[in-house]
PDB file of N, CA and C in Angstrom:
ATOM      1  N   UNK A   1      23.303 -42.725 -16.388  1.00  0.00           N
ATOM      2  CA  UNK A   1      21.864 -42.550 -16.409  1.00  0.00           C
ATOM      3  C   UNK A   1      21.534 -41.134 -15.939  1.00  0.00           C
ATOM      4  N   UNK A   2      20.793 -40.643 -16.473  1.00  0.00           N
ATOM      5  CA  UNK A   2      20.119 -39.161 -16.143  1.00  0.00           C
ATOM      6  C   UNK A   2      19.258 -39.440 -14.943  1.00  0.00           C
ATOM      7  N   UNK A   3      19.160 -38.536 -14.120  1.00  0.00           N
ATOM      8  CA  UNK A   3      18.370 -38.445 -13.116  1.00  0.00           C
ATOM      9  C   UNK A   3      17.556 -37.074 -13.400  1.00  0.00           C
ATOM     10  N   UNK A   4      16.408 -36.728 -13.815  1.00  0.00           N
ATOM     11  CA  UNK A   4      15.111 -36.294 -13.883  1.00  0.00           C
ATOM     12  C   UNK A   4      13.976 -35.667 -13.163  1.00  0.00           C
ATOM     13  N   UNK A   5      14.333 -34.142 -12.742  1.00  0.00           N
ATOM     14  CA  UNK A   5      13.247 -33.936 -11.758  1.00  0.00           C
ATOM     15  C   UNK A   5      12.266 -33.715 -12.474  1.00  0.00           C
ATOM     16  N   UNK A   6      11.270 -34.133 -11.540  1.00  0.00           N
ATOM     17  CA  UNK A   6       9.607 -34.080 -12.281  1.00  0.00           C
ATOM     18  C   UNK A   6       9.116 -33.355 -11.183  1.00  0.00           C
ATOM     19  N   UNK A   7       8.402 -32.532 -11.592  1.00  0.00           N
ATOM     20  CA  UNK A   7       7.878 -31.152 -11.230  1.00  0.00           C
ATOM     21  C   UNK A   7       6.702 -31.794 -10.154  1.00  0.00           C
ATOM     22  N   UNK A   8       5.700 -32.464 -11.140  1.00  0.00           N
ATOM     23  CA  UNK A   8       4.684 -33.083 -10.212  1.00  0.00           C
ATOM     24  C   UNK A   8       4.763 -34.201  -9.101  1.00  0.00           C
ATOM     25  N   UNK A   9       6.001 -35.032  -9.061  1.00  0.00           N
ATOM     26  CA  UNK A   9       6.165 -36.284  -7.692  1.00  0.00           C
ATOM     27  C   UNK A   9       7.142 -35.238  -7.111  1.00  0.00           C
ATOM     28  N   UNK A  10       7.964 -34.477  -7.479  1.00  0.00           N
ATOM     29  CA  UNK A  10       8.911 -33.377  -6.493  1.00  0.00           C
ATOM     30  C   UNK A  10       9.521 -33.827  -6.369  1.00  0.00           C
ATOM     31  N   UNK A  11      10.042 -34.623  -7.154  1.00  0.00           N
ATOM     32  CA  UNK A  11      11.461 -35.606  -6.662  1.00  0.00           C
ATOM     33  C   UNK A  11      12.704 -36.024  -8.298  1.00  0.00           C
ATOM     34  N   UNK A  12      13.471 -36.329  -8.003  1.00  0.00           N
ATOM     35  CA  UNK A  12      14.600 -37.069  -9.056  1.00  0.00           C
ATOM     36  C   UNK A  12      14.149 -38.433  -9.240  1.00  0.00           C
ATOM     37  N   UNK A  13      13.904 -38.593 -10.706  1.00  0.00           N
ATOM     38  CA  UNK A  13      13.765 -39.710 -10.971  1.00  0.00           C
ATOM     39  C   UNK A  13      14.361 -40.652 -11.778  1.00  0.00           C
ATOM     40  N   UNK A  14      15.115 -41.665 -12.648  1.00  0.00           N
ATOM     41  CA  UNK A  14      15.618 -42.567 -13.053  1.00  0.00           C
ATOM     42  C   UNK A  14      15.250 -41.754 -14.655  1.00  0.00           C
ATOM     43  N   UNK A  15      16.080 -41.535 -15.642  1.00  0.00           N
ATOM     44  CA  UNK A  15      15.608 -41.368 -17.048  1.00  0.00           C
ATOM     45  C   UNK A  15      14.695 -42.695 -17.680  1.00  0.00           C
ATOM     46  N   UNK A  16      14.898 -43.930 -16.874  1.00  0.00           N
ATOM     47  CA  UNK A  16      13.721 -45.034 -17.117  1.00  0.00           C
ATOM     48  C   UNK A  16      12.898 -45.005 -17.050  1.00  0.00           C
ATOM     49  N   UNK A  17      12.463 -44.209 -16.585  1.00  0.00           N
ATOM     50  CA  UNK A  17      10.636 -44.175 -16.070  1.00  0.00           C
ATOM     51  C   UNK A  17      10.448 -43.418 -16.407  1.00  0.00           C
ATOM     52  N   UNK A  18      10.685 -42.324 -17.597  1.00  0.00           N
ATOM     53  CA  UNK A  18      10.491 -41.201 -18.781  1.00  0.00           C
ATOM     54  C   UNK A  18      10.637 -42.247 -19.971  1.00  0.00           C
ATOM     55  N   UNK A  19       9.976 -41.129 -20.760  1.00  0.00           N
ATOM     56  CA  UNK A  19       9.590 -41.685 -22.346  1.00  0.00           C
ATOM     57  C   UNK A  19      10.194 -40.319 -23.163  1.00  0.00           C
ATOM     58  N   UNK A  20      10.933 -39.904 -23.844  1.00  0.00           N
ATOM     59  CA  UNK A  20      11.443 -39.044 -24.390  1.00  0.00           C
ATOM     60  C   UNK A  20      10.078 -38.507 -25.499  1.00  0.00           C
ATOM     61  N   UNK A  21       9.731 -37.246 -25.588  1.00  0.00           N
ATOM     62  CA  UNK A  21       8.256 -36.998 -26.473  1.00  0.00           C
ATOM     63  C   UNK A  21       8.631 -35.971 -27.529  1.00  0.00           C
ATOM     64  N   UNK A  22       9.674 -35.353 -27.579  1.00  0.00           N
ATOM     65  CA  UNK A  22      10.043 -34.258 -28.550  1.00  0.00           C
ATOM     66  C   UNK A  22      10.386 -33.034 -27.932  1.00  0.00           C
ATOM     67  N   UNK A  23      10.733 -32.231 -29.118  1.00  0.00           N
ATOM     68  CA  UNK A  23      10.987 -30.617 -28.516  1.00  0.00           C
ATOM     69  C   UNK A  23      10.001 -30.308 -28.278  1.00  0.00           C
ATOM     70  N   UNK A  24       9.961 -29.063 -27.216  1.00  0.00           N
ATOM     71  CA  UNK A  24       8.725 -28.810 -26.272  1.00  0.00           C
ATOM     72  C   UNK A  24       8.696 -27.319 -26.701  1.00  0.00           C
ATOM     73  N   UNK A  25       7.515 -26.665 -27.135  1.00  0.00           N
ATOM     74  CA  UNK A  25       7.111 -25.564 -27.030  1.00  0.00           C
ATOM     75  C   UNK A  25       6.871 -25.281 -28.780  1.00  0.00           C
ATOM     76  N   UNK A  26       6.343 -26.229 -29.396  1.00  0.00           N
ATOM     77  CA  UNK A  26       6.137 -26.023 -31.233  1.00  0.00           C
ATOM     78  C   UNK A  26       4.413 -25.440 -30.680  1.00  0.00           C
ATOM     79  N   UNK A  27       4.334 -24.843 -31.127  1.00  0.00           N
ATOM     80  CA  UNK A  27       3.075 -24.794 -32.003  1.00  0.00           C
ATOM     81  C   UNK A  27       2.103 -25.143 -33.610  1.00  0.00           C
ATOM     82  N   UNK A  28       1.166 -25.478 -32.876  1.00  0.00           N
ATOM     83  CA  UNK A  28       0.219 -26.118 -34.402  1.00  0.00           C
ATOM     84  C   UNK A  28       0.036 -25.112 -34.837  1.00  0.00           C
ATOM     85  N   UNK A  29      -0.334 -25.222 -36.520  1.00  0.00           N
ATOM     86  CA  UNK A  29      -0.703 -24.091 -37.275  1.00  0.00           C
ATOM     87  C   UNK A  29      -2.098 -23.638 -36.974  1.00  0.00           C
ATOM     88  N   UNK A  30      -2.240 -22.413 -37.258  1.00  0.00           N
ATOM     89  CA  UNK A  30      -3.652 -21.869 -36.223  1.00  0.00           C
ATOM     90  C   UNK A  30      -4.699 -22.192 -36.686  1.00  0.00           C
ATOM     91  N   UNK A  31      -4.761 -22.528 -38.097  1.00  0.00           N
ATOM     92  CA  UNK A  31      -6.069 -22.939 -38.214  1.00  0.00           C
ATOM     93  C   UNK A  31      -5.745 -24.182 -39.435  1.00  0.00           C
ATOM     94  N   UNK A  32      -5.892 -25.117 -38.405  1.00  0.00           N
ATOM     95  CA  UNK A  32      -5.297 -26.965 -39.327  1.00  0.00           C
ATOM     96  C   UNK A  32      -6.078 -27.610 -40.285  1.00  0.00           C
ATOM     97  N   UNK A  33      -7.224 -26.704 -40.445  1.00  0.00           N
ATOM     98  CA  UNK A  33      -8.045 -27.229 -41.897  1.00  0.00           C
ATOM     99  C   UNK A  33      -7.133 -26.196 -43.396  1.00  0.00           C
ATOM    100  N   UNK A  34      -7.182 -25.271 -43.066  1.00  0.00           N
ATOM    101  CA  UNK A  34      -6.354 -24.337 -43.842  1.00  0.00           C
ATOM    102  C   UNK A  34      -5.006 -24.495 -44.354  1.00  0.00           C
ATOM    103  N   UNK A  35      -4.415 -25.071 -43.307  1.00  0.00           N
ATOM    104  CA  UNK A  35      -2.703 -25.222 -43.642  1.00  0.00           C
ATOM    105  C   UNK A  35      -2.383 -26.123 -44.959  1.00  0.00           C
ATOM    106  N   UNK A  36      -1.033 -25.641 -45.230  1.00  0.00           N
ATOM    107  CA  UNK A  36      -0.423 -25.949 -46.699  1.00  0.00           C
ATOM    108  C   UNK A  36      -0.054 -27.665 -46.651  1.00  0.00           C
ATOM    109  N   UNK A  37       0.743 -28.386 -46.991  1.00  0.00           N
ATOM    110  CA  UNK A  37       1.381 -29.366 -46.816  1.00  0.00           C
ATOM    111  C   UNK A  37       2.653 -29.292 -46.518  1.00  0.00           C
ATOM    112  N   UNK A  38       3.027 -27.497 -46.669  1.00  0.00           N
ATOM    113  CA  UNK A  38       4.693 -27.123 -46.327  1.00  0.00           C
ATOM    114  C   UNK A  38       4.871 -26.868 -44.737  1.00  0.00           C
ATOM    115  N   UNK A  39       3.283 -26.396 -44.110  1.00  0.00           N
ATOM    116  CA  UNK A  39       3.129 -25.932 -42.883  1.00  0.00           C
ATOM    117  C   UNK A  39       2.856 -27.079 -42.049  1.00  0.00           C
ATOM    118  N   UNK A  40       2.352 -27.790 -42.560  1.00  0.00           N
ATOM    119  CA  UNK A  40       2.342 -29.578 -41.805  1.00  0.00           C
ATOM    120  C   UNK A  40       3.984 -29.682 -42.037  1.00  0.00           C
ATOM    121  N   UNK A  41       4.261 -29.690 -42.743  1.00  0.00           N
ATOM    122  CA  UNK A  41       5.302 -30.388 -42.386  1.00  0.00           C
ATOM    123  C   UNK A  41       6.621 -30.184 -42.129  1.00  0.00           C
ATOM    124  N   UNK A  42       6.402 -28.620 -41.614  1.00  0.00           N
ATOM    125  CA  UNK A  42       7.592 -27.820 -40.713  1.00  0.00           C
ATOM    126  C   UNK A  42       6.693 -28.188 -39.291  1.00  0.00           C
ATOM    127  N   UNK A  43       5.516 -28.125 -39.159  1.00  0.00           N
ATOM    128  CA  UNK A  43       5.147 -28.441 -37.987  1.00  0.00           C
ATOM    129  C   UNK A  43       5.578 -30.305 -37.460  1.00  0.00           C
ATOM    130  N   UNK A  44       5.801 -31.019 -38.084  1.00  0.00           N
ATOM    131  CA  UNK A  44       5.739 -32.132 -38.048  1.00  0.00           C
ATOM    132  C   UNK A  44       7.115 -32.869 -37.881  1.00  0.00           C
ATOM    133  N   UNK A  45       8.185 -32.381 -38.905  1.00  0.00           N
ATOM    134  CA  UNK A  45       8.913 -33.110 -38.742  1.00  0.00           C
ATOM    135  C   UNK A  45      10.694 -31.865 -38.823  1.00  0.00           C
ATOM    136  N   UNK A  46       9.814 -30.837 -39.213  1.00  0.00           N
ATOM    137  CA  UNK A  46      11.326 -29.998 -38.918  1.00  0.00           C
ATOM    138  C   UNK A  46      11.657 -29.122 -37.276  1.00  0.00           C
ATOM    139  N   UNK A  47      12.869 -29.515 -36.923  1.00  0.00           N
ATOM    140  CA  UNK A  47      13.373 -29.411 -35.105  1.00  0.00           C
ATOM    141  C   UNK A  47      14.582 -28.388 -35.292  1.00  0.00           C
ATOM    142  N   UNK A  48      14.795 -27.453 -34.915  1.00  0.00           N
ATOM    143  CA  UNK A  48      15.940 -27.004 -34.239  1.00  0.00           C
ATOM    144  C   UNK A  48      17.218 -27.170 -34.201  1.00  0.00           C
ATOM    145  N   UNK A  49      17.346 -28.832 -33.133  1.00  0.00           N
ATOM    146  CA  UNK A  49      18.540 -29.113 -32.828  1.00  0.00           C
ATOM    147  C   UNK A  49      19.391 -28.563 -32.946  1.00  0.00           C
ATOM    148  N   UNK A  50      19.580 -27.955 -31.732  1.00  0.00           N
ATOM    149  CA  UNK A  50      20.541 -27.032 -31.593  1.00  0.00           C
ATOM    150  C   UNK A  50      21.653 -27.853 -30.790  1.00  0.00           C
ATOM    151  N   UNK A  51      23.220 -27.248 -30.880  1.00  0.00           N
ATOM    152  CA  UNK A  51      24.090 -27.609 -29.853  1.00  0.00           C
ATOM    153  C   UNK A  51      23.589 -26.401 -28.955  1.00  0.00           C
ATOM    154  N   UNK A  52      23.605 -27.424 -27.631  1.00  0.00           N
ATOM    155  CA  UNK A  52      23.444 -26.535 -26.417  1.00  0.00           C
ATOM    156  C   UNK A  52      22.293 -27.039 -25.672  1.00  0.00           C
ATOM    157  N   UNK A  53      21.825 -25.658 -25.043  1.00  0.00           N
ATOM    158  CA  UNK A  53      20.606 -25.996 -24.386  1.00  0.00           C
ATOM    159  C   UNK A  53      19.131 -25.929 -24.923  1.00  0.00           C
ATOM    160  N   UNK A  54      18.003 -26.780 -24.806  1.00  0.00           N
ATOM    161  CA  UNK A  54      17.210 -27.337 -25.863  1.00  0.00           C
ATOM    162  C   UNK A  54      16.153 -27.867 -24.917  1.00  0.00           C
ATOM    163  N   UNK A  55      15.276 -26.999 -24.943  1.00  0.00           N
ATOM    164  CA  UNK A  55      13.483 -27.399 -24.250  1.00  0.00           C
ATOM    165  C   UNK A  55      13.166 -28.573 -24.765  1.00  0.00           C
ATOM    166  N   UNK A  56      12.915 -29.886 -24.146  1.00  0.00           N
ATOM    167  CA  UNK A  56      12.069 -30.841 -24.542  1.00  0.00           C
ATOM    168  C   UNK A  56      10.882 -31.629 -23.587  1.00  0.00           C
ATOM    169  N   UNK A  57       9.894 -32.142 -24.213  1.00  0.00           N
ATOM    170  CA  UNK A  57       9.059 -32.673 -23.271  1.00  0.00           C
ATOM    171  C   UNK A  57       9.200 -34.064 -23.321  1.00  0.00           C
ATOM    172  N   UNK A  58       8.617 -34.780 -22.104  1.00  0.00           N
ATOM    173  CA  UNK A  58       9.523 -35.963 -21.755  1.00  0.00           C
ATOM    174  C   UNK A  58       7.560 -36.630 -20.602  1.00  0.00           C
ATOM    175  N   UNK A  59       7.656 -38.005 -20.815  1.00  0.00           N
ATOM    176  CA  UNK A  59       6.717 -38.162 -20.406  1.00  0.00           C
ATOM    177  C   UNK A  59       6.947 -39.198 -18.866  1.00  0.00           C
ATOM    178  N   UNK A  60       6.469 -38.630 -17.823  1.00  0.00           N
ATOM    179  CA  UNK A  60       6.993 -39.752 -16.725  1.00  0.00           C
ATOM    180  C   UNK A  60       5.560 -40.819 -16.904  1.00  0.00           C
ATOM    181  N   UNK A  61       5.925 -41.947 -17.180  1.00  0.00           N
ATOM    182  CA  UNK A  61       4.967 -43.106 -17.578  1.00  0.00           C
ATOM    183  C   UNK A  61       4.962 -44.119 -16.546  1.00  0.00           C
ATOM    184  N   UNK A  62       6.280 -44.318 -16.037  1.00  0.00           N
ATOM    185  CA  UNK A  62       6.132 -45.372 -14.609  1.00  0.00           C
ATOM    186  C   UNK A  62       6.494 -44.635 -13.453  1.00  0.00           C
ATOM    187  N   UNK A  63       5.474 -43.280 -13.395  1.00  0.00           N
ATOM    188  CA  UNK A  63       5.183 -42.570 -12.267  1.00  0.00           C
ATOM    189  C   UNK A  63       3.755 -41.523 -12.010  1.00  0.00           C
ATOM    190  N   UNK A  64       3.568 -40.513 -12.312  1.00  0.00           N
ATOM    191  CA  UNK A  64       2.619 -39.734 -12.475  1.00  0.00           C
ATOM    192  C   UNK A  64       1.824 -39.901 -13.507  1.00  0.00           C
ATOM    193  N   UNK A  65       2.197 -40.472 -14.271  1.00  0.00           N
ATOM    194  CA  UNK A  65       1.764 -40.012 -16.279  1.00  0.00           C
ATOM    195  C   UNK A  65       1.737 -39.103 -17.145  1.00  0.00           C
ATOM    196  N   UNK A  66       2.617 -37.963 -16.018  1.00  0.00           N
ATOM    197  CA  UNK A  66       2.806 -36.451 -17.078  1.00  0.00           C
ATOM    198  C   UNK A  66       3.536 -36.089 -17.881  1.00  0.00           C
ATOM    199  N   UNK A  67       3.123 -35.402 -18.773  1.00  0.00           N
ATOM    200  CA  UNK A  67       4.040 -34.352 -19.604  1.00  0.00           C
ATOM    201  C   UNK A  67       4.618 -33.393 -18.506  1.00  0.00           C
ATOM    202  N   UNK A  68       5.984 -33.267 -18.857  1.00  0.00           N
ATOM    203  CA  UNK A  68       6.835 -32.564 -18.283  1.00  0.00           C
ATOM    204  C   UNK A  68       7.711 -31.794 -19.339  1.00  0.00           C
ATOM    205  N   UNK A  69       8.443 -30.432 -19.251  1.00  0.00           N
ATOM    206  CA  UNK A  69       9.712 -30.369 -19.695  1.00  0.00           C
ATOM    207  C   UNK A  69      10.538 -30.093 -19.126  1.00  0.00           C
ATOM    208  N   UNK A  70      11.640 -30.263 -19.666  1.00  0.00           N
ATOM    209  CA  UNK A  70      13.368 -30.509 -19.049  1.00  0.00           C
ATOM    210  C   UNK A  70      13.897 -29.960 -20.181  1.00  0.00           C
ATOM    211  N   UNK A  71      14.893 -28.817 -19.786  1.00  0.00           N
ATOM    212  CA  UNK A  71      15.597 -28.015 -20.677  1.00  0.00           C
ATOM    213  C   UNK A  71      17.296 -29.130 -19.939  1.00  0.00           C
ATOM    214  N   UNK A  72      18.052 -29.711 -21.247  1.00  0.00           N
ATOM    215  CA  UNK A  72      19.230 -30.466 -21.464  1.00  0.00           C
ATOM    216  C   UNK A  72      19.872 -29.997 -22.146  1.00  0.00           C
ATOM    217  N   UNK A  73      20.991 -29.658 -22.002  1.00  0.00           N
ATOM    218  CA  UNK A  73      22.399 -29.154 -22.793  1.00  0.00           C
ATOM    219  C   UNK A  73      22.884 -30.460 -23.447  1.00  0.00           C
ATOM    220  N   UNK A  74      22.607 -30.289 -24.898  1.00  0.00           N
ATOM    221  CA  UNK A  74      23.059 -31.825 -25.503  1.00  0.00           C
ATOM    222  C   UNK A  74      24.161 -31.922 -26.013  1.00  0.00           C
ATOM    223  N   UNK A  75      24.911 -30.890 -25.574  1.00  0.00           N
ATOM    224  CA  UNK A  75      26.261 -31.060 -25.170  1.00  0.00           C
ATOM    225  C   UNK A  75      26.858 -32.339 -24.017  1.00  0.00           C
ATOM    226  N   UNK A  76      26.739 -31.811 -23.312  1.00  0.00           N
ATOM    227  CA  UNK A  76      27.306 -32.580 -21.601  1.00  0.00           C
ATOM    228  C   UNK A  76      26.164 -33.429 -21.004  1.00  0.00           C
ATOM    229  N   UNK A  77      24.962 -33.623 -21.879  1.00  0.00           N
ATOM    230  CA  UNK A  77      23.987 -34.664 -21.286  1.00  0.00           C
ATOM    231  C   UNK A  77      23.566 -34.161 -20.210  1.00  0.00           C
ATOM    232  N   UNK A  78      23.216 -32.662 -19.564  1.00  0.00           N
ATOM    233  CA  UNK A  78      22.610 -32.393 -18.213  1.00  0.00           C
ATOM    234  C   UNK A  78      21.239 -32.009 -18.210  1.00  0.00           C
ATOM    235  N   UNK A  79      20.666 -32.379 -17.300  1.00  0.00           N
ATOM    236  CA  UNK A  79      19.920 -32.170 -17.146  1.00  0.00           C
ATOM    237  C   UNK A  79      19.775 -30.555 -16.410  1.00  0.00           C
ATOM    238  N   UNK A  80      19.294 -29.794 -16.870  1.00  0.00           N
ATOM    239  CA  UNK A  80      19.099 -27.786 -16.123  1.00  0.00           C
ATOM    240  C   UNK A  80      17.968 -27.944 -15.451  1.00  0.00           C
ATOM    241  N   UNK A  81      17.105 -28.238 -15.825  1.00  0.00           N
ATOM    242  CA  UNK A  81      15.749 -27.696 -15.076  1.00  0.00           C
ATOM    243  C   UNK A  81      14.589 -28.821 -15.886  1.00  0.00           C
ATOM    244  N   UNK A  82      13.984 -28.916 -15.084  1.00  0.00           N
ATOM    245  CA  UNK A  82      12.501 -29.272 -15.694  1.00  0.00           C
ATOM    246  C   UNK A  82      10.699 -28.650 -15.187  1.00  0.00           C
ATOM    247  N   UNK A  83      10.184 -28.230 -15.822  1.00  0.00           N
ATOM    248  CA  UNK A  83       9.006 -27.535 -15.457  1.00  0.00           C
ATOM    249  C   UNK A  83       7.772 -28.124 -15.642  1.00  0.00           C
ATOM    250  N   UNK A  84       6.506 -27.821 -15.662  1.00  0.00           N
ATOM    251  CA  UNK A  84       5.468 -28.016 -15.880  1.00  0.00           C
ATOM    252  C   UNK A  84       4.935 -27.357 -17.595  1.00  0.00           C
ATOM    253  N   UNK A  85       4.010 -28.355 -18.133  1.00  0.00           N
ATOM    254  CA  UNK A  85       3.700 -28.020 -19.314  1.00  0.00           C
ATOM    255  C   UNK A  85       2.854 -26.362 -19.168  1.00  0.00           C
ATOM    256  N   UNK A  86       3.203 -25.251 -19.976  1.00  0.00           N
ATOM    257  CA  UNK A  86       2.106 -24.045 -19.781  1.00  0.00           C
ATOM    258  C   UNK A  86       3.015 -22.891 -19.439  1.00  0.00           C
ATOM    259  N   UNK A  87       3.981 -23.007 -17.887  1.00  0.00           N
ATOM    260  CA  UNK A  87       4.578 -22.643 -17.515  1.00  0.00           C
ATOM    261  C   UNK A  87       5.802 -21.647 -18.520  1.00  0.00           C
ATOM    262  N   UNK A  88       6.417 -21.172 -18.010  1.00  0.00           N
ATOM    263  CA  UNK A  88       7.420 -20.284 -18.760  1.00  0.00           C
ATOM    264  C   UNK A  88       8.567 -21.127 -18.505  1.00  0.00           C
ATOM    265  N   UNK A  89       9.674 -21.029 -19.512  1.00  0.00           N
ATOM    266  CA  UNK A  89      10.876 -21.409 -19.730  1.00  0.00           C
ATOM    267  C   UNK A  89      11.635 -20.816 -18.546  1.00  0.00           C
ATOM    268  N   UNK A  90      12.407 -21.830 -17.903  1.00  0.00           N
ATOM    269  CA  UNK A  90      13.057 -20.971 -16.960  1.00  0.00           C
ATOM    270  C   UNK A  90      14.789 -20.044 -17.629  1.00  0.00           C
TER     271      UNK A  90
END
């Protein structure tokens, strides 16, 4: 089981009481009345996945209720760091 620091309780928490939410740091297309159906849907459903290390946001639901991210090497399953949504990548 992953253990999970969450930025906002300040503590390690159980990967149970997270909700896994996607890669963290996409941006929407800038103006979403305008966009193509190619730009929806690189925004939507095309990811990265990279081997290695990989920003994602993760939701603590049976604790705070926040969005969080946690940069994981999906390699070795570790957990590196986790931050606050806004914040810079560490």
């Amino acid at each position: 089981m992953l253990l999970i620091p969450c930025p906002f309780c300040a503590m390690d928490r159980p990967e149970a009481e997270f909700r896994h939410a996607g890669e963290a740091h996409l941006t929407r297309p800038p103006d979403p009345a305008a966009a193509d159906d190619a730009a929806w849907a690189d925004f939507l459903y095309h990811r990265a996945n990279p081997r290695g290390v990989i920003a994602e946001r993760w939701r603590h639901v049976h604790g705070c209720g926040r969005f969080i991210n946690v940069l994981r090497d999906t390699v070795s399953d570790r957990i590196l760091a986790s931050y606050r949504p806004g914040e810079k990548r560490p």
